[in-house]
N, C-alpha and C. Protein backbone atom coordinates (compact mmCIF):
# COMPACT_ATOMS: atom_id res chain seq x y z
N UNK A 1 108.66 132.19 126.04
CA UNK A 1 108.10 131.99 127.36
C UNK A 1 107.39 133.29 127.77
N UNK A 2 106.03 133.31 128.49
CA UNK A 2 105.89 134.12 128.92
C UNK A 2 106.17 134.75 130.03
N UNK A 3 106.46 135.65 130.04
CA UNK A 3 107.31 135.92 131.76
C UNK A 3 106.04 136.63 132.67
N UNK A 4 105.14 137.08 132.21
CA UNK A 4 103.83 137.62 133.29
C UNK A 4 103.10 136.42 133.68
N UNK A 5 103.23 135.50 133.22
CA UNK A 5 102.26 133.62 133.44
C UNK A 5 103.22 133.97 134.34
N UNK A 6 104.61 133.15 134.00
CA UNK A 6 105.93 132.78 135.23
C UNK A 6 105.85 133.60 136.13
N UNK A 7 106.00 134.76 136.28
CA UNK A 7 106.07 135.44 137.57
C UNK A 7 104.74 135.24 138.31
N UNK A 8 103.52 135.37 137.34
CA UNK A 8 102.20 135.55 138.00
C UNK A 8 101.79 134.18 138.82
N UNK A 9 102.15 133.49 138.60
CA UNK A 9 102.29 131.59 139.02
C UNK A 9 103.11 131.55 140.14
N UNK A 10 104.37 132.15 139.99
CA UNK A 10 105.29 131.85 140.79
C UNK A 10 104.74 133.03 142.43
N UNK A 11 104.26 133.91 141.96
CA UNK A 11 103.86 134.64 143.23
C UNK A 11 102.58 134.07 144.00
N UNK A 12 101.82 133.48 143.10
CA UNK A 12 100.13 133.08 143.51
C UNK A 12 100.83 131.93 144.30
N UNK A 13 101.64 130.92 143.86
CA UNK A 13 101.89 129.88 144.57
C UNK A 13 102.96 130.05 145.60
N UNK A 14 103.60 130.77 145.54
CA UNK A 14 104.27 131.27 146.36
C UNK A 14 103.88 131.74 147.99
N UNK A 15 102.78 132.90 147.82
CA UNK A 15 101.93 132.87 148.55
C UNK A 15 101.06 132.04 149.37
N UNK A 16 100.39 130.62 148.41
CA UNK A 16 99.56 129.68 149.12
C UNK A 16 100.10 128.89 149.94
N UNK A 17 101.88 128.77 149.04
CA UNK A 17 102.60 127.93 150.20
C UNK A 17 103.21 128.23 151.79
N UNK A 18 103.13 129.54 151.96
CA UNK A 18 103.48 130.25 152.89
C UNK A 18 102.31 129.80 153.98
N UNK A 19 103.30 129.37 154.91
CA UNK A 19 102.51 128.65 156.51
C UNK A 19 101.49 127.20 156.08
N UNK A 20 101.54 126.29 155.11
CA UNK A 20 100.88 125.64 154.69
C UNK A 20 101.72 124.04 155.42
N UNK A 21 100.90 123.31 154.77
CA UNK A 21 101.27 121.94 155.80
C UNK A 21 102.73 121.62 155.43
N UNK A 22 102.72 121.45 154.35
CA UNK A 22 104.16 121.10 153.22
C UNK A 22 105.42 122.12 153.80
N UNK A 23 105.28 123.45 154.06
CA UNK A 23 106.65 124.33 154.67
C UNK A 23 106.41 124.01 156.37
N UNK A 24 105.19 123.44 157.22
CA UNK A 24 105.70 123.00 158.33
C UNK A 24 106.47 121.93 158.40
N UNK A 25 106.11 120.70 157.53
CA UNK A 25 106.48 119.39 157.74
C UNK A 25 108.30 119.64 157.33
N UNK A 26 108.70 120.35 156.45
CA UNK A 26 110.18 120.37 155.67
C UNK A 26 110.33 121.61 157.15
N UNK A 27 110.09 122.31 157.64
CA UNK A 27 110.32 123.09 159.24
C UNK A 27 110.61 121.91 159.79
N UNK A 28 109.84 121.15 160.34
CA UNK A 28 110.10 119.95 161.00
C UNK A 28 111.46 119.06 161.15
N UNK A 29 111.30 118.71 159.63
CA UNK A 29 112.36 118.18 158.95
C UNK A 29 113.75 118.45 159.90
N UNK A 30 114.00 119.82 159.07
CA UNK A 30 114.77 121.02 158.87
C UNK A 30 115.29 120.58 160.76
N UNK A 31 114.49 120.51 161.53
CA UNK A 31 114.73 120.97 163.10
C UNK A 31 115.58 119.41 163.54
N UNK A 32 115.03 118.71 162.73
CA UNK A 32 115.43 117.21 163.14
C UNK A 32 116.51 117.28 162.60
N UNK A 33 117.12 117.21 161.45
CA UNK A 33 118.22 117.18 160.47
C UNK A 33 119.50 117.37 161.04
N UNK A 34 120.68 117.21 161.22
CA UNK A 34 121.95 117.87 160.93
C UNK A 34 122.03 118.21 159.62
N UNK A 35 121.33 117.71 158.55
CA UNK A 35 121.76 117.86 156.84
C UNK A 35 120.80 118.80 156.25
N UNK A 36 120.74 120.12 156.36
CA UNK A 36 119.95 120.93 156.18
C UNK A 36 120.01 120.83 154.87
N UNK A 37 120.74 120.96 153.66
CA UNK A 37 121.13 120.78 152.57
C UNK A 37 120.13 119.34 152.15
N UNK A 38 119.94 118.13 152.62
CA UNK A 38 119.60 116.98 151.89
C UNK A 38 117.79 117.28 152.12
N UNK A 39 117.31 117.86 153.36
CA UNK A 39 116.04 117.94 153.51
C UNK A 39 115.79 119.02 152.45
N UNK A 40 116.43 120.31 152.54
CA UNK A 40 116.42 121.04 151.11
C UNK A 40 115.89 120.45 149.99
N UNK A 41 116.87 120.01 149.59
CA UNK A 41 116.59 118.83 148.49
C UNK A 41 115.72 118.17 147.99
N UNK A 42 115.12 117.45 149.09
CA UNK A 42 114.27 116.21 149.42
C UNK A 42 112.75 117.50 148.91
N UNK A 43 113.01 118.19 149.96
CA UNK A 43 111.70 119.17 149.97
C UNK A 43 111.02 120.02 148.36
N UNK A 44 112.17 120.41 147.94
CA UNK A 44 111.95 121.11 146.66
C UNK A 44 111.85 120.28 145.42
N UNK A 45 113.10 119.15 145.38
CA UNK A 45 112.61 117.94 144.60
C UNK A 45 110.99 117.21 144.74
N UNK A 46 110.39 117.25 145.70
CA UNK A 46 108.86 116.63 146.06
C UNK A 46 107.72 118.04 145.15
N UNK A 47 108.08 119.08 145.94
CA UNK A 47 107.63 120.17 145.18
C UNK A 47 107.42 120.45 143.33
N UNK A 48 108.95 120.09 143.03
CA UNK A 48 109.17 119.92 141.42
C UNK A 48 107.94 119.10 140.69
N UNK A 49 108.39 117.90 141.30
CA UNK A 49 107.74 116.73 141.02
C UNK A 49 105.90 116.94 141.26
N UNK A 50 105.46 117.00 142.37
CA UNK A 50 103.79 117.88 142.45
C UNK A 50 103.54 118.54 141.65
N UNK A 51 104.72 119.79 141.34
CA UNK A 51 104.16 120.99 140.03
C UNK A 51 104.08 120.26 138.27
N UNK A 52 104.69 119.34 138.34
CA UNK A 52 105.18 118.67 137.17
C UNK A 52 103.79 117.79 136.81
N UNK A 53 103.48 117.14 137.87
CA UNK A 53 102.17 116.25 137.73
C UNK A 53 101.19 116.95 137.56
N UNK A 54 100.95 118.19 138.16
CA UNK A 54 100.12 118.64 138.30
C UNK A 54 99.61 119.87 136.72
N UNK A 55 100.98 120.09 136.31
CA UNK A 55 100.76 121.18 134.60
C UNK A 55 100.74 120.10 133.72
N UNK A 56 101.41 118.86 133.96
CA UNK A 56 100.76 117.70 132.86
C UNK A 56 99.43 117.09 132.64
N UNK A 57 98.66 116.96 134.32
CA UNK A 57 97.45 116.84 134.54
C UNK A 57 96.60 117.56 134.07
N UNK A 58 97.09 118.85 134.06
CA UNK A 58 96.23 119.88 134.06
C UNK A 58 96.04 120.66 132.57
N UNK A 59 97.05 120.37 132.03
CA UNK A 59 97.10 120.46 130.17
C UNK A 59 96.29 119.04 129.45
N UNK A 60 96.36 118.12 129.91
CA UNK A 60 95.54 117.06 129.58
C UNK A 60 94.21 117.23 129.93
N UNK A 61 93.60 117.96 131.02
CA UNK A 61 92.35 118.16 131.32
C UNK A 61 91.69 119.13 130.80
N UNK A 62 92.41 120.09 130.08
CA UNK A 62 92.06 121.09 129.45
C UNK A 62 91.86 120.96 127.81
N UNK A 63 92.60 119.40 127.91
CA UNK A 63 92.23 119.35 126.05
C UNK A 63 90.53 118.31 125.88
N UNK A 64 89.82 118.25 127.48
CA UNK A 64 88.99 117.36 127.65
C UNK A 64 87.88 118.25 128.19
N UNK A 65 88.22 119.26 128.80
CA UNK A 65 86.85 120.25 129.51
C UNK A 65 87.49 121.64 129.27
N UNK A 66 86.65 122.93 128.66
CA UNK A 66 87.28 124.22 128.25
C UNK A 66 87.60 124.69 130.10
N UNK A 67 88.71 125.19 129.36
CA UNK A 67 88.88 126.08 130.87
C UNK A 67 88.50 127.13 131.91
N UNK A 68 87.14 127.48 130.96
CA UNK A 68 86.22 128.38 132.20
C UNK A 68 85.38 127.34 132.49
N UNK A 69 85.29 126.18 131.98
CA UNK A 69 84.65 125.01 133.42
C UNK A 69 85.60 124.57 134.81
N UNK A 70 86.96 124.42 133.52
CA UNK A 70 87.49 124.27 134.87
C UNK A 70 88.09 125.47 136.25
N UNK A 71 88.00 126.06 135.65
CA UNK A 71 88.10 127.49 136.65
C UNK A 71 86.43 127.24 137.61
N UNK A 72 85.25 127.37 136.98
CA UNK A 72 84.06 127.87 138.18
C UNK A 72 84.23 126.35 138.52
N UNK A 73 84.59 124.99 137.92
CA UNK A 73 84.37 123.72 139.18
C UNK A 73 85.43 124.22 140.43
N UNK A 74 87.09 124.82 140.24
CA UNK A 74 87.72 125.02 141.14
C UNK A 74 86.92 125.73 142.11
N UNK A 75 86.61 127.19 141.64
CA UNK A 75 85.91 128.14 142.16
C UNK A 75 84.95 127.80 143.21
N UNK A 76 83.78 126.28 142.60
CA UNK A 76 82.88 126.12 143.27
C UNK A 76 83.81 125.01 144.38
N UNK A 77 84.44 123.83 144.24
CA UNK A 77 84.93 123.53 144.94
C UNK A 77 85.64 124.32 146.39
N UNK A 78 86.19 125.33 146.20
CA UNK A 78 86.91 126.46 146.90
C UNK A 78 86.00 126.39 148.17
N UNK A 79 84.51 127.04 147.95
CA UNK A 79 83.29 127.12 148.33
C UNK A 79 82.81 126.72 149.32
N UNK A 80 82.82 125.12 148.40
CA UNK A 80 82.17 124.35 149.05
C UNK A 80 83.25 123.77 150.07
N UNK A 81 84.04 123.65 150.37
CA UNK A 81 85.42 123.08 151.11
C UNK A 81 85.04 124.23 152.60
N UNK A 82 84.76 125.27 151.89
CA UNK A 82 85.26 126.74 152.61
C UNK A 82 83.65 126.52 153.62
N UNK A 83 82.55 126.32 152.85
CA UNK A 83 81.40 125.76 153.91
C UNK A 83 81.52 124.78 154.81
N UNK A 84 81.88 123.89 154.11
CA UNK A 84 82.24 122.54 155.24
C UNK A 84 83.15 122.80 156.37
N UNK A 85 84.09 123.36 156.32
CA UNK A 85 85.05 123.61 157.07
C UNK A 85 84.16 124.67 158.29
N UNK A 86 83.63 125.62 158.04
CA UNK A 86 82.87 126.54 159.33
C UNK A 86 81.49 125.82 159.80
N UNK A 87 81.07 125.23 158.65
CA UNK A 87 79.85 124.17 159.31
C UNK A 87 80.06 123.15 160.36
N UNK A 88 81.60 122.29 159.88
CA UNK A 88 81.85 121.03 160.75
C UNK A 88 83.54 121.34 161.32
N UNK A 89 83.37 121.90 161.99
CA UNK A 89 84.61 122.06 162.05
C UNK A 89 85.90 121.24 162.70
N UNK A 90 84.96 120.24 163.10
CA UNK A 90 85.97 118.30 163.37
C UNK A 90 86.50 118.76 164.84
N UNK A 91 86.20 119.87 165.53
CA UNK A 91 86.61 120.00 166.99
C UNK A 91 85.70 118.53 168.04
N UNK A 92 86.27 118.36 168.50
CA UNK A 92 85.79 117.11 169.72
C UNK A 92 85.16 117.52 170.57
C-alpha cells in the first residue's frame, strides 16, 4: 500500500468535506437524534459506500480515457462550474 496516496487522499478529502452539504445534513441529523451513535453510522457507512463507487468508477474510467484527460476534463469542469456560479448566481 502506498501510504503518501492514503494519507494524501485522506487529507485532500478531508478538507473538501469540511463545512460541505453532507457534514451539515449528518449536523442536522446529529441535533434531531437521541442516537448519536446510529446517525454516526448511517453517515460514514453512506460516505464508505460514495468512496467505494466512486475508486471503482474511477479505475474503470481510467482503463477507457488516460488520466491526464481525465484530470484537465475535472480541471476544466472545476472552471466552468466556478463561472456559472459568479455569472448566475440563482439569487431572486
Amino acid at each position: 500500500m502506498d501510504l503518501k496516496v492514503m494519507f494524501t487522499t485522506f487529507g485532500m478529502i478531508f478538507l473538501a468535506e469540511l463545512g460541505d452539504k453532507t457534514q451539515l445534513a449528518t449536523f442536522a441529523f446529529a441535533a434531531e437524534s437521541k442516537t448519536r451513535l446510529a446517525v454516526f453510522l448511517g453517515s460514514a457507512g453512506a460516505l464508505i459506500l460514495t468512496s467505494l463507487l466512486a475508486v471503482l468508477f474511477g479505475s474503470a474510467v481510467a482503463r477507457l480515457i488516460p488520466p491526464n484527460y481525465i484530470k484537465m476534463g475535472a480541471g476544466a469542469l472545476f472552471v466552468i462550474l466556478g463561472l456559472w456560479m459568479l455569472l448566475f448566481p440563482g439569487g431572486k
